[in-house]
PDB file of N, CA and C in Angstrom:
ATOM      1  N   UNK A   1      31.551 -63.059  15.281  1.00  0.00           N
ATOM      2  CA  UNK A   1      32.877 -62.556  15.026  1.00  0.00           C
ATOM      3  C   UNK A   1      33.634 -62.493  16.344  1.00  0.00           C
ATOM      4  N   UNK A   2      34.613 -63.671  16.253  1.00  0.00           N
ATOM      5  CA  UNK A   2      35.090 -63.385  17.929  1.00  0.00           C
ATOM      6  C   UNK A   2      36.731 -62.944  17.497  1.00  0.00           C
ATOM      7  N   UNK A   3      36.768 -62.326  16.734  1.00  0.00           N
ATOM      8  CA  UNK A   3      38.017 -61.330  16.595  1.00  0.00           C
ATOM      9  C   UNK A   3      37.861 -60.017  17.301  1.00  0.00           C
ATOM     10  N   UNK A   4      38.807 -59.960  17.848  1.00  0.00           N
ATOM     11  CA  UNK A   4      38.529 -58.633  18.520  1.00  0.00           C
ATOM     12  C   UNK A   4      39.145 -57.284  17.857  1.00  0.00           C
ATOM     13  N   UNK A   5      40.015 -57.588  16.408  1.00  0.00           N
ATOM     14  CA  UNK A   5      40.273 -56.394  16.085  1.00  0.00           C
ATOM     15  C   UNK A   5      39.208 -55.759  15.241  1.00  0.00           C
ATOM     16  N   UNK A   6      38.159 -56.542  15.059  1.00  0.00           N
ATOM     17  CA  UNK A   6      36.871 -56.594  13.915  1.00  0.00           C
ATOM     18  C   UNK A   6      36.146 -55.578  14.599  1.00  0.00           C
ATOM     19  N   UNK A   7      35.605 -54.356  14.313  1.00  0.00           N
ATOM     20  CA  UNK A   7      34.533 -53.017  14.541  1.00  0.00           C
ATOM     21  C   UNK A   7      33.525 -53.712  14.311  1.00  0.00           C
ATOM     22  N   UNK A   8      32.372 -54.378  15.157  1.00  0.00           N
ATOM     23  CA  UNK A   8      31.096 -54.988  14.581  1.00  0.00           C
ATOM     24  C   UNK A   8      30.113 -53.611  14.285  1.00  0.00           C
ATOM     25  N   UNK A   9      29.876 -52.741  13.622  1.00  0.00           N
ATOM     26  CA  UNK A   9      28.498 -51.806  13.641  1.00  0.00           C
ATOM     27  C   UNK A   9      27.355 -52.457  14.270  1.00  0.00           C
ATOM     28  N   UNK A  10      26.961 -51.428  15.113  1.00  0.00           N
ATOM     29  CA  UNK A  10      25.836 -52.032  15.661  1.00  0.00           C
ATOM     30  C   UNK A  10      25.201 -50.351  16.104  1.00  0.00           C
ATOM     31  N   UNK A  11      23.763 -50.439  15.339  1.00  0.00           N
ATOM     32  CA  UNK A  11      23.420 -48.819  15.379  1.00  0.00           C
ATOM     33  C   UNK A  11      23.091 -48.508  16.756  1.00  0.00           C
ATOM     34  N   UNK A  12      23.095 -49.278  17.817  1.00  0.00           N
ATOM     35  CA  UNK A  12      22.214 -48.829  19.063  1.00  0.00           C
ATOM     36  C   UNK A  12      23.603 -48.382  20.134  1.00  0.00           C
ATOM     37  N   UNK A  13      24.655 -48.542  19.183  1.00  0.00           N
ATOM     38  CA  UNK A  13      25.765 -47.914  19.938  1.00  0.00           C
ATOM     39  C   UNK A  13      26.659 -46.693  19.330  1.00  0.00           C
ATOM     40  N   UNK A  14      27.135 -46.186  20.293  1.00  0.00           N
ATOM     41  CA  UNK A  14      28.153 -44.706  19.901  1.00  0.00           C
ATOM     42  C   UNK A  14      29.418 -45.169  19.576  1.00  0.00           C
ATOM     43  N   UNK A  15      30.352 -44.895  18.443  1.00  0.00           N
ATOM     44  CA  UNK A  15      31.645 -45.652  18.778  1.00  0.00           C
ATOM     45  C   UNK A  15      32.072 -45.171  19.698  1.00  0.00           C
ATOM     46  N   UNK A  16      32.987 -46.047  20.816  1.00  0.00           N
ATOM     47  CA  UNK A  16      34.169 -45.689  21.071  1.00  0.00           C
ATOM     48  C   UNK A  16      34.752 -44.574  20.709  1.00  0.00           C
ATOM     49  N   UNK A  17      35.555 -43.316  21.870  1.00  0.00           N
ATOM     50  CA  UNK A  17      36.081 -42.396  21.439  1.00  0.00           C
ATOM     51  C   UNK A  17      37.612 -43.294  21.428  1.00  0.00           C
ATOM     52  N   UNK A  18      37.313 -43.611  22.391  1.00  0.00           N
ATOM     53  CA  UNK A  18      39.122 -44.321  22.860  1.00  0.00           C
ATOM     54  C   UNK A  18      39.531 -45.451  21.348  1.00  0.00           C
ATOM     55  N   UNK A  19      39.013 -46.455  20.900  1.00  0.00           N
ATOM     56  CA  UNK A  19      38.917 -47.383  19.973  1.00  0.00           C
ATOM     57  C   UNK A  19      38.719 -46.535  18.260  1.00  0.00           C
ATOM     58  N   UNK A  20      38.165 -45.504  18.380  1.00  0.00           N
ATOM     59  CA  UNK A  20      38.408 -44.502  16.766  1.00  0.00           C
ATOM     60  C   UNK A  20      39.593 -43.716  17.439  1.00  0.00           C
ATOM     61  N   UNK A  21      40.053 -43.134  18.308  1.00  0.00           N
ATOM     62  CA  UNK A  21      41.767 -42.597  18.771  1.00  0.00           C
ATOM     63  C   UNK A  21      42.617 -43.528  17.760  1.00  0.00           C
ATOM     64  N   UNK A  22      42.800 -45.012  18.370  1.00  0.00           N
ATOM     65  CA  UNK A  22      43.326 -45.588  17.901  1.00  0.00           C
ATOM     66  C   UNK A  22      43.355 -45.686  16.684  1.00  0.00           C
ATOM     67  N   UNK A  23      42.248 -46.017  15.826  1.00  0.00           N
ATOM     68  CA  UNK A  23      42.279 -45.999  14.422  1.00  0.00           C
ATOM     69  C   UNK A  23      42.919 -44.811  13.714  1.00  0.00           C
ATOM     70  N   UNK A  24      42.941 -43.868  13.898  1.00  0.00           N
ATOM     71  CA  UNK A  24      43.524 -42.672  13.869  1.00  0.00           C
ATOM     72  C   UNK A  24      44.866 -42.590  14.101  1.00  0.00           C
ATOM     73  N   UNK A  25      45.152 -43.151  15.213  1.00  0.00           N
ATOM     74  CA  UNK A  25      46.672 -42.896  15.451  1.00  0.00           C
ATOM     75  C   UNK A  25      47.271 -44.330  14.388  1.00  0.00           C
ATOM     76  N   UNK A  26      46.755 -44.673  13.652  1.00  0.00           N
ATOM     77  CA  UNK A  26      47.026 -46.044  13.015  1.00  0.00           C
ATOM     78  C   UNK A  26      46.718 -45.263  11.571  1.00  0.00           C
ATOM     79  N   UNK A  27      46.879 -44.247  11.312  1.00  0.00           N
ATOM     80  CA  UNK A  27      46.089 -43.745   9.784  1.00  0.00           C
ATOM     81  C   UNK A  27      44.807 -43.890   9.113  1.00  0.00           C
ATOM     82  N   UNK A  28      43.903 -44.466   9.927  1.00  0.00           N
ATOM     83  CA  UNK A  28      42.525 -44.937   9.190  1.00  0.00           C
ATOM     84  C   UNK A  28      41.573 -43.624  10.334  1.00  0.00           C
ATOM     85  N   UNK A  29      40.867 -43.082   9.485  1.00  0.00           N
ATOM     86  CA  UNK A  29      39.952 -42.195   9.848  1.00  0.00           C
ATOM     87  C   UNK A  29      38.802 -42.476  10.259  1.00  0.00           C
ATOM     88  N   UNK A  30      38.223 -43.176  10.915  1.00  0.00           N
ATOM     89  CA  UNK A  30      36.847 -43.679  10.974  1.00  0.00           C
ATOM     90  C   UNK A  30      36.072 -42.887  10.641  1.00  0.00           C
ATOM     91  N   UNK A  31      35.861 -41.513  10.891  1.00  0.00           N
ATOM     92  CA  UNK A  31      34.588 -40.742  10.563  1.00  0.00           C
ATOM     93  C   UNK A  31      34.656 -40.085   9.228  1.00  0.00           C
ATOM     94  N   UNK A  32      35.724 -40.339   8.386  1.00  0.00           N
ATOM     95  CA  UNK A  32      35.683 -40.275   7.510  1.00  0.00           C
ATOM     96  C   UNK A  32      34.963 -41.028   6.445  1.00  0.00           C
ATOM     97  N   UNK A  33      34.451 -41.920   6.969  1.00  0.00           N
ATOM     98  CA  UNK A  33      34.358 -43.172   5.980  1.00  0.00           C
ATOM     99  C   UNK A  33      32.382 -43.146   6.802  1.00  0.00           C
ATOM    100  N   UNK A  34      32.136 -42.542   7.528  1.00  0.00           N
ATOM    101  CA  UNK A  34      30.481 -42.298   8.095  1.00  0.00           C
ATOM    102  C   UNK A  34      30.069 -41.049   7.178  1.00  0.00           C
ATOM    103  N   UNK A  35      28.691 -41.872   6.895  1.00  0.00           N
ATOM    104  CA  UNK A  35      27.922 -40.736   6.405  1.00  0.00           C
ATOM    105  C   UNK A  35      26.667 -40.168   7.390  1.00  0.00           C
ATOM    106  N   UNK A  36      26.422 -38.290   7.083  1.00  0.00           N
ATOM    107  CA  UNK A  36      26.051 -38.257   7.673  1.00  0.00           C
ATOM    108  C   UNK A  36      24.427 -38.143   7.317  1.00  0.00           C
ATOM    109  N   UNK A  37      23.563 -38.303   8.187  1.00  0.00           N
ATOM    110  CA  UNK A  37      22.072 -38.190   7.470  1.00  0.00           C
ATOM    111  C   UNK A  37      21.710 -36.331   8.185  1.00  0.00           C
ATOM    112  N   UNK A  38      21.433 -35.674   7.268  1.00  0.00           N
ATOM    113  CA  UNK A  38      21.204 -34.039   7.482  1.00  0.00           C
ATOM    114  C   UNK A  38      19.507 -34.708   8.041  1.00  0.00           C
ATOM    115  N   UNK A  39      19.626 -33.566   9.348  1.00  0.00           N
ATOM    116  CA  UNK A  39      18.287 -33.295   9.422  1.00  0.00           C
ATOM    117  C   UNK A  39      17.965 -31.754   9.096  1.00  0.00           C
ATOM    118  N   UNK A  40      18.300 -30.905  10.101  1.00  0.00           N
ATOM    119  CA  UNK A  40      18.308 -28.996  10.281  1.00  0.00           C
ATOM    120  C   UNK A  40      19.440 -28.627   9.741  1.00  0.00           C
ATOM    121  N   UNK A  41      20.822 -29.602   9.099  1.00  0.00           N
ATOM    122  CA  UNK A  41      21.825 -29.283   8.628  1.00  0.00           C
ATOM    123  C   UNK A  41      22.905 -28.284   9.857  1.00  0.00           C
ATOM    124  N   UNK A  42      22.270 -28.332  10.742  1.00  0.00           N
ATOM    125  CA  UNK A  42      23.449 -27.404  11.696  1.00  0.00           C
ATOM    126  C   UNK A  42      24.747 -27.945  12.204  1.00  0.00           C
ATOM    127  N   UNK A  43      24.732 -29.220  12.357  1.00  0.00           N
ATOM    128  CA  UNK A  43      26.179 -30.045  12.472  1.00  0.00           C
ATOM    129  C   UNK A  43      26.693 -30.717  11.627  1.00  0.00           C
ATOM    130  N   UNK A  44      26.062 -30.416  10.324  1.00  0.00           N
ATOM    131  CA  UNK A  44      26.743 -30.894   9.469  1.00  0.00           C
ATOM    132  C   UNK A  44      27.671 -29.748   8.040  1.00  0.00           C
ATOM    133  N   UNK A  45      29.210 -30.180   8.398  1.00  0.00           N
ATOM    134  CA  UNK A  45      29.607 -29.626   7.144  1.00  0.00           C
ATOM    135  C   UNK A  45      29.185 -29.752   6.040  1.00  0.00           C
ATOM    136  N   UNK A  46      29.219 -28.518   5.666  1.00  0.00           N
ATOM    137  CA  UNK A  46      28.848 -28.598   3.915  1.00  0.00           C
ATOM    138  C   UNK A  46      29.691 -29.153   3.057  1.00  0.00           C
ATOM    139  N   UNK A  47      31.335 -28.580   3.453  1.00  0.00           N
ATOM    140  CA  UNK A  47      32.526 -28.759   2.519  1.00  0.00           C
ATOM    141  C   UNK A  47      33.274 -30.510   3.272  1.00  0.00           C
ATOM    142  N   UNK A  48      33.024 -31.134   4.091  1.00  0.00           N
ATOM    143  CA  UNK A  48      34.070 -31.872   4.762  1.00  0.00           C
ATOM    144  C   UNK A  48      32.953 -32.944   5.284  1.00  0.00           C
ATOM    145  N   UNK A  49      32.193 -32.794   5.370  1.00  0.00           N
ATOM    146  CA  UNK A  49      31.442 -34.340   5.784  1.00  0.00           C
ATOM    147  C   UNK A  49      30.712 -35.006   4.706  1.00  0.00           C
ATOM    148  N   UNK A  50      30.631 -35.874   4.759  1.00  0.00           N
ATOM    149  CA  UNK A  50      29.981 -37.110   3.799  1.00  0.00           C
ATOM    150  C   UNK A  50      28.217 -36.884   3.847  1.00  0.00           C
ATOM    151  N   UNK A  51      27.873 -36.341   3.113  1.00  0.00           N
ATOM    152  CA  UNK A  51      26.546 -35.916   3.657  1.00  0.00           C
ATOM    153  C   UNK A  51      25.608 -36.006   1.990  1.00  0.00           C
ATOM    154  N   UNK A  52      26.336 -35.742   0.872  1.00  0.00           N
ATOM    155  CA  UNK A  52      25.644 -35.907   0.150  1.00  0.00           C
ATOM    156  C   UNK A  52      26.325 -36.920  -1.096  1.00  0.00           C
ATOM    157  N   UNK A  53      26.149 -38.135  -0.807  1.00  0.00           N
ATOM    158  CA  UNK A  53      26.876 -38.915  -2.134  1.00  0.00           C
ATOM    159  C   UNK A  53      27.679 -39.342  -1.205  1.00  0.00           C
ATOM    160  N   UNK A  54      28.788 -40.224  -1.688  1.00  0.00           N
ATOM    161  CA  UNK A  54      29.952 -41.513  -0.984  1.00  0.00           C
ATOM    162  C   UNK A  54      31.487 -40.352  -0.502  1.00  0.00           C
ATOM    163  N   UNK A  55      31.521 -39.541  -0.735  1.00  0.00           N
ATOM    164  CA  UNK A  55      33.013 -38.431  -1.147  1.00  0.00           C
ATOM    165  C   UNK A  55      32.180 -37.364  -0.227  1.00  0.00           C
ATOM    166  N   UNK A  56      32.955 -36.399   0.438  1.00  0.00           N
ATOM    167  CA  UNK A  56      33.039 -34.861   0.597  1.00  0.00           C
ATOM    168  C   UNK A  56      32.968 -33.944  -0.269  1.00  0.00           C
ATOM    169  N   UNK A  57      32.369 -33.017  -0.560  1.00  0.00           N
ATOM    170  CA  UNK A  57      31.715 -32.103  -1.458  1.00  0.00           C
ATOM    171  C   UNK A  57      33.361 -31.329  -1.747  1.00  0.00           C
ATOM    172  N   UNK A  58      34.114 -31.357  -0.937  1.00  0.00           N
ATOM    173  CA  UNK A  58      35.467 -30.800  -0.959  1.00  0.00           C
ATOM    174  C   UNK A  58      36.007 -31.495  -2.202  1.00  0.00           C
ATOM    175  N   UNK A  59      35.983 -32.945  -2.152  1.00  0.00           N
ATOM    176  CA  UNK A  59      36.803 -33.623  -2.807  1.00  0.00           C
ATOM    177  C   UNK A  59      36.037 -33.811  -3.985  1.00  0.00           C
ATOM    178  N   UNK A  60      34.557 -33.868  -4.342  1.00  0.00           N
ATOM    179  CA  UNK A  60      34.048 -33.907  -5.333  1.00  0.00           C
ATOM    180  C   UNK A  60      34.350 -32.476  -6.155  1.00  0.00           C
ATOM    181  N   UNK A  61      34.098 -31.563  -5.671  1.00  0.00           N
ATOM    182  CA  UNK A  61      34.110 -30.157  -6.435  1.00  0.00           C
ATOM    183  C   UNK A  61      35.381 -29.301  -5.635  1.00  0.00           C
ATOM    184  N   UNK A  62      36.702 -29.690  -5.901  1.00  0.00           N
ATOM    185  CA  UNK A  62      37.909 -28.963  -4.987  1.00  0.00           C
ATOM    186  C   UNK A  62      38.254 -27.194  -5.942  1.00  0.00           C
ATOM    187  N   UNK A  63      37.641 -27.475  -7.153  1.00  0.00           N
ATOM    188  CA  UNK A  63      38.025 -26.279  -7.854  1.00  0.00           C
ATOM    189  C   UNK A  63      37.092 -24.960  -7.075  1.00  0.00           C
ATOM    190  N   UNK A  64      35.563 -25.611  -6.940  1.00  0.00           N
ATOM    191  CA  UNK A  64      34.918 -24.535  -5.974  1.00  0.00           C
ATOM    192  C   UNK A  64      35.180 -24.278  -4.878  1.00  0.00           C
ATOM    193  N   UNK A  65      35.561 -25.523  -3.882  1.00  0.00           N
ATOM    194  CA  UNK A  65      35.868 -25.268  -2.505  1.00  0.00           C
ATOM    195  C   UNK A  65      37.146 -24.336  -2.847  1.00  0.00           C
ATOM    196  N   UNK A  66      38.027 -24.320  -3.866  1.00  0.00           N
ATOM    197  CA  UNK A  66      38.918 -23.322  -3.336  1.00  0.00           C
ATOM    198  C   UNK A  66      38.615 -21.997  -3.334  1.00  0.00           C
ATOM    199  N   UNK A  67      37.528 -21.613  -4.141  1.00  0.00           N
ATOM    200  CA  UNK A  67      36.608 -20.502  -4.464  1.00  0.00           C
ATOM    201  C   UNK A  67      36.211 -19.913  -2.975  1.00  0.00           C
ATOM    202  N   UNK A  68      35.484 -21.133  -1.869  1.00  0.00           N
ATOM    203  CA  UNK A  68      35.146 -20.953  -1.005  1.00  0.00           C
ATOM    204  C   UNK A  68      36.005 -20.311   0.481  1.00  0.00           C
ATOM    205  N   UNK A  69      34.840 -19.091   0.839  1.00  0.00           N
ATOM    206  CA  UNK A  69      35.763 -18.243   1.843  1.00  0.00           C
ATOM    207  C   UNK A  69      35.532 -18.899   2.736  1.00  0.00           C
ATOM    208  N   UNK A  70      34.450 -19.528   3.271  1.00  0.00           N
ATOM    209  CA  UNK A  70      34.036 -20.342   4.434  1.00  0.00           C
ATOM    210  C   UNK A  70      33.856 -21.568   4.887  1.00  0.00           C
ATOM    211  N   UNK A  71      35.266 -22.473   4.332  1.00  0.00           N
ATOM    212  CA  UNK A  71      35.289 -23.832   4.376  1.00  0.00           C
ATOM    213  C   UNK A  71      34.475 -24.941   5.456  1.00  0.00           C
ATOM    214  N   UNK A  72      34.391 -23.747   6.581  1.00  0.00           N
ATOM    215  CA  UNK A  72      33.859 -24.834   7.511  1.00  0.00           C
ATOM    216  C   UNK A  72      32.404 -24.677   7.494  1.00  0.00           C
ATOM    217  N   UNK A  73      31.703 -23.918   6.706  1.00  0.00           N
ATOM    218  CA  UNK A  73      30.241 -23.791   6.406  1.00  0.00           C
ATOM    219  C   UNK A  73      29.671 -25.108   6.802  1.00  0.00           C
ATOM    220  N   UNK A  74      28.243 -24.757   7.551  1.00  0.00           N
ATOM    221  CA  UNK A  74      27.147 -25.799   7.625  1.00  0.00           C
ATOM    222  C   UNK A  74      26.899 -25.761   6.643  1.00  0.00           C
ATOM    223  N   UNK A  75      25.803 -27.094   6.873  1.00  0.00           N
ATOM    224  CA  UNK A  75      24.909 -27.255   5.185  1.00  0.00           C
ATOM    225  C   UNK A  75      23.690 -26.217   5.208  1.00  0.00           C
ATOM    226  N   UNK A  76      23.131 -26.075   6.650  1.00  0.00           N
ATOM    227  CA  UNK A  76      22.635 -24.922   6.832  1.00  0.00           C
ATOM    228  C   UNK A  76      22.432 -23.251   6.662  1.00  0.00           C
ATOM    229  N   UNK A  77      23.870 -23.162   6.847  1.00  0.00           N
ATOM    230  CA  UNK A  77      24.209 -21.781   6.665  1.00  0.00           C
ATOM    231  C   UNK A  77      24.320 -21.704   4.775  1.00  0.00           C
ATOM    232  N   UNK A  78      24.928 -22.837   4.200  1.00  0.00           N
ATOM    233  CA  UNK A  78      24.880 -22.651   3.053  1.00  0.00           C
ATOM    234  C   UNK A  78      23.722 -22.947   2.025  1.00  0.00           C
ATOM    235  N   UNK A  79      22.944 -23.603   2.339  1.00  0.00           N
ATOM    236  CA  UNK A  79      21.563 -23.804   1.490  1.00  0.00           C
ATOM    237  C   UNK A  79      20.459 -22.082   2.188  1.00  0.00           C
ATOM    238  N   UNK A  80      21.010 -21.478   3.197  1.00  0.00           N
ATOM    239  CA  UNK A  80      20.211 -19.964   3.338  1.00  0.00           C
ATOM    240  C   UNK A  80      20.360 -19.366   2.154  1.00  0.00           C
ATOM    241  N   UNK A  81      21.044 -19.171   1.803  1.00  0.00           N
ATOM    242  CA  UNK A  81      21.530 -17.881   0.681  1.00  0.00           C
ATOM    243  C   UNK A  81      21.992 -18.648  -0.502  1.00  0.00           C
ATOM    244  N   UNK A  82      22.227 -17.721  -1.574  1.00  0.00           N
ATOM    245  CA  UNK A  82      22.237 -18.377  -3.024  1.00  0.00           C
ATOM    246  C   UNK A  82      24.148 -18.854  -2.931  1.00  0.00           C
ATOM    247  N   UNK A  83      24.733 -20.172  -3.476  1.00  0.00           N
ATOM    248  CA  UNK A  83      25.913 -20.750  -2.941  1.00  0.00           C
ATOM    249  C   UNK A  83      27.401 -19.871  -3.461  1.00  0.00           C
ATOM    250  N   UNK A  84      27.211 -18.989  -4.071  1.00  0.00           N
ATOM    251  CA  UNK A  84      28.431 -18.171  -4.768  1.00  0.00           C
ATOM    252  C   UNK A  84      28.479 -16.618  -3.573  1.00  0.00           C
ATOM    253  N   UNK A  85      27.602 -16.677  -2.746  1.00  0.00           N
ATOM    254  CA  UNK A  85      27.786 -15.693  -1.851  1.00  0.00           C
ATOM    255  C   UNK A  85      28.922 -15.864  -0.797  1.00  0.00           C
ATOM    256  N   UNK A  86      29.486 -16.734  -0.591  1.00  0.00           N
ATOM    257  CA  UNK A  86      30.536 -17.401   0.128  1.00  0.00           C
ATOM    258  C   UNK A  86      31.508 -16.997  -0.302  1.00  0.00           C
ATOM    259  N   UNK A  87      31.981 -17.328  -1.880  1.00  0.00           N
ATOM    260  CA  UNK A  87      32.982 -17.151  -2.487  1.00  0.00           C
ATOM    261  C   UNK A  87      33.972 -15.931  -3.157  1.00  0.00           C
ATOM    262  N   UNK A  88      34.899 -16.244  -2.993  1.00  0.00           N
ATOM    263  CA  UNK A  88      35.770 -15.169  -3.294  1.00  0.00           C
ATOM    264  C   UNK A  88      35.637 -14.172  -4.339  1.00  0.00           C
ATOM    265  N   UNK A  89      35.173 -15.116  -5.539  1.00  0.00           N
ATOM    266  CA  UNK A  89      34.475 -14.291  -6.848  1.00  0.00           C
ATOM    267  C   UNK A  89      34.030 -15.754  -7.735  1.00  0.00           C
ATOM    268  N   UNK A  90      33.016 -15.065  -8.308  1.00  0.00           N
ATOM    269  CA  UNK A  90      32.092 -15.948  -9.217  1.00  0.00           C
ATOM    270  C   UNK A  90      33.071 -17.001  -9.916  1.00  0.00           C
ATOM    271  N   UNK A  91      32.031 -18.105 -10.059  1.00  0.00           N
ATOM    272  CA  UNK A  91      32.745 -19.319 -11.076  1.00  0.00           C
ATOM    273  C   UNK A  91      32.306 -18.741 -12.877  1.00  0.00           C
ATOM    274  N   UNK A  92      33.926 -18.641 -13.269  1.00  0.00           N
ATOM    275  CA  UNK A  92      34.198 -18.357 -14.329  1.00  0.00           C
ATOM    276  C   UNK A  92      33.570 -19.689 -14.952  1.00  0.00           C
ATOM    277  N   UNK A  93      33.920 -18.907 -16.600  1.00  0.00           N
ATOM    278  CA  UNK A  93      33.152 -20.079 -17.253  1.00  0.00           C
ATOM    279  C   UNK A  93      33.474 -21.359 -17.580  1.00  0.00           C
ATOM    280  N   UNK A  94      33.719 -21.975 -18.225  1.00  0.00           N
ATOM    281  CA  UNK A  94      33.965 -23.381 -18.986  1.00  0.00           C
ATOM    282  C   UNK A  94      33.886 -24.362 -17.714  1.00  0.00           C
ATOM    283  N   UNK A  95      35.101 -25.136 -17.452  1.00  0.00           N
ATOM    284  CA  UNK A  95      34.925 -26.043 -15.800  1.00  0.00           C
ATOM    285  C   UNK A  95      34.344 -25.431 -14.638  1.00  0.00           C
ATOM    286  N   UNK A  96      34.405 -24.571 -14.165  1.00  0.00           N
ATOM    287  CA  UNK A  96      34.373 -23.497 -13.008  1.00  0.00           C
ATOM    288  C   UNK A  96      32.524 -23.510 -13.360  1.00  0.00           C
ATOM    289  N   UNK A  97      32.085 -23.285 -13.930  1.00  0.00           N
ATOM    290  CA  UNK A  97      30.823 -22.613 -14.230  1.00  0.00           C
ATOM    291  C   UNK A  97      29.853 -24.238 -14.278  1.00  0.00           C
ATOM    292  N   UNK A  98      30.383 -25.228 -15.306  1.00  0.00           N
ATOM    293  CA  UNK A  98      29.850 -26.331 -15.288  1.00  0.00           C
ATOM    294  C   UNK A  98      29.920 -26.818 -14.061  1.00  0.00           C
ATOM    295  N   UNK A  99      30.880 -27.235 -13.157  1.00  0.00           N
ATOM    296  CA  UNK A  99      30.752 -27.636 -12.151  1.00  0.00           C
ATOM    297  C   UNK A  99      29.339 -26.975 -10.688  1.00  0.00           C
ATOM    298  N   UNK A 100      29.875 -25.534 -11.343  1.00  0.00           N
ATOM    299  CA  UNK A 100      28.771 -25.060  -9.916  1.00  0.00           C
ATOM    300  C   UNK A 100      27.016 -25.061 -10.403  1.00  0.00           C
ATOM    301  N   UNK A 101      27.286 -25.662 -11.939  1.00  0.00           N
ATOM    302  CA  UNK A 101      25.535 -25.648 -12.528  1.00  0.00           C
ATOM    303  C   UNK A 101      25.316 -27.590 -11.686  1.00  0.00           C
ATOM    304  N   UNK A 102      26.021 -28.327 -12.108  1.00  0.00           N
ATOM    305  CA  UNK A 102      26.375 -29.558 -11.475  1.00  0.00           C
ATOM    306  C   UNK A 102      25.861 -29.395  -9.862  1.00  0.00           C
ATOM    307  N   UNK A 103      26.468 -28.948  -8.977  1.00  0.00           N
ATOM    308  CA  UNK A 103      26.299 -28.828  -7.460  1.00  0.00           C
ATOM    309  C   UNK A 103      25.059 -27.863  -7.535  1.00  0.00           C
ATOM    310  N   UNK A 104      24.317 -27.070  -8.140  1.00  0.00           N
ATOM    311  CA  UNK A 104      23.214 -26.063  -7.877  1.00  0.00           C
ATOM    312  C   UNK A 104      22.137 -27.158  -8.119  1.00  0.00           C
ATOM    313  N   UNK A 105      22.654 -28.082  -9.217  1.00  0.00           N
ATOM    314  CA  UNK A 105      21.303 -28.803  -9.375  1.00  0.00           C
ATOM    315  C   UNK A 105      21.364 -30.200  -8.476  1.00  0.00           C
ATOM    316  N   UNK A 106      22.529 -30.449  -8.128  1.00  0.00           N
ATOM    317  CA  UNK A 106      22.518 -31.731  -7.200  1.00  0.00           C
ATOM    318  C   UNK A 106      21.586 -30.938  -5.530  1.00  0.00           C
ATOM    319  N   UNK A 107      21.856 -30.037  -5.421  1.00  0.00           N
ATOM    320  CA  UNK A 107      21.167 -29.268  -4.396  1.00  0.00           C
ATOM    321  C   UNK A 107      19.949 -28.711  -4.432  1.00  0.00           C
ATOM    322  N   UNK A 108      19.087 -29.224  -5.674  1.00  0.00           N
ATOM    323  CA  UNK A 108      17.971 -28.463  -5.654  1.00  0.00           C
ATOM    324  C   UNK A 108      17.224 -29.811  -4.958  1.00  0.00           C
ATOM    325  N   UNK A 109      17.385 -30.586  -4.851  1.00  0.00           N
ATOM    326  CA  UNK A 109      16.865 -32.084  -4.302  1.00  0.00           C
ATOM    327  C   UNK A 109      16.586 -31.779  -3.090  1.00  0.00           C
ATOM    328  N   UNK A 110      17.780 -30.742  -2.362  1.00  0.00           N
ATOM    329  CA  UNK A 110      17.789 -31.163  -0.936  1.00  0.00           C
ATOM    330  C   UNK A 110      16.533 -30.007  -0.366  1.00  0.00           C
ATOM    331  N   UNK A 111      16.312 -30.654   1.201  1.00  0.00           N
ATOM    332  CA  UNK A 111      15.072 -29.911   2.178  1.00  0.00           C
ATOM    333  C   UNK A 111      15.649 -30.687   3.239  1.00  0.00           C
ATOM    334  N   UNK A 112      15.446 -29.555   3.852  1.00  0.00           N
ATOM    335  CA  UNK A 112      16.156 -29.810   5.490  1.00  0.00           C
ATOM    336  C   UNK A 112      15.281 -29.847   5.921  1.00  0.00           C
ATOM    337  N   UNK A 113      15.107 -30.494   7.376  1.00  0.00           N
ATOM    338  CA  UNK A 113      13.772 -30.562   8.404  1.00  0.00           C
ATOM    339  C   UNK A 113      14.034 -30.603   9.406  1.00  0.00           C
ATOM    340  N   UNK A 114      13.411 -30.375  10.707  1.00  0.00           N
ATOM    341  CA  UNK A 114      13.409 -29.948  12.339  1.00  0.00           C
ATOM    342  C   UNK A 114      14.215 -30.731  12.711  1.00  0.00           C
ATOM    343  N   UNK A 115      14.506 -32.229  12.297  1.00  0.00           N
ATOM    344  CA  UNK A 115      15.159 -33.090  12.815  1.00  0.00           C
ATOM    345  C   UNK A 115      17.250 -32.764  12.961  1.00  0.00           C
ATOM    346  N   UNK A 116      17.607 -32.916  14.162  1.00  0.00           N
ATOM    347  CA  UNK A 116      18.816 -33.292  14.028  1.00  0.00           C
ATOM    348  C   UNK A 116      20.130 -33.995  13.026  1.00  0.00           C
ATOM    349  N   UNK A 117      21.062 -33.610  12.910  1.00  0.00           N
ATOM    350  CA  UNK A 117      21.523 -34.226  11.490  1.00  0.00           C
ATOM    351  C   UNK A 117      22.161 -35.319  12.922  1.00  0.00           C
ATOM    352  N   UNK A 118      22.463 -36.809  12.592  1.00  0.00           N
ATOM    353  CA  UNK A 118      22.967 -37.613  12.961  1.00  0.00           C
ATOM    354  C   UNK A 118      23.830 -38.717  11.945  1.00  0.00           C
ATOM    355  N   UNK A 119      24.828 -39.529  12.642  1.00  0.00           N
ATOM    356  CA  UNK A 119      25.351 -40.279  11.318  1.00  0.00           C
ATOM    357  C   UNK A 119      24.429 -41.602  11.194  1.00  0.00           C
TER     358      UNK A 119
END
């Protein structure tokens, strides 16, 4: 690829801070579009990073995140304690209630480990 506006991925490198600026100041988000792999979950958002599935847990479930007092929660801090302890008040029933049985059980999958979360 001898275009130079072409991003080649190549895992043995960091992007560019200066070259994702740009993308940014151009409307395209680069780290938006990275997923991240959880290791200990400590740098990784719960509500805002790509960490479980193709979407942000924000944008998949926005009726709970608005529930949520602590948007910028790790995945860490939030898989400690049971996930409605955050929130402003319990998920009512019908959508509200289905959705957080939805995310309790998409989360029973997960186990964190010693390792670093990296993208």
């Amino acid at each position: 690829m001898d275009n130079p506006n072409w991003i080649v991925y190549d895992p043995t490198r960091i992007a560019n801070p200066i070259e994702v600026r740009k993308l940014k100041d151009k409307g395209f988000d680069f780290w938006s579009h990275c997923k991240k792999r959880v290791g200990n979950g400590i740098n990784t958002s719960f509500w805002s990073d790509c960490w479980l599935g193709d979407i942000p847990l924000k944008a998949k479930y926005p009726r709970l995140f608005a529930l949520e007092l602590e948007k910028d929660a790790t995945v860490a801090s939030k898989l400690q304690f049971p996930l409605e302890n955050s929130f402003r008040r319990s998920a009512r029933g019908g959508i509200e209630q289905h959705l957080m049985m939805d995310l309790i059980s998409t989360l029973d999958s997960i186990s964190l480990s010693n390792s670093c979360d990296h993208l």
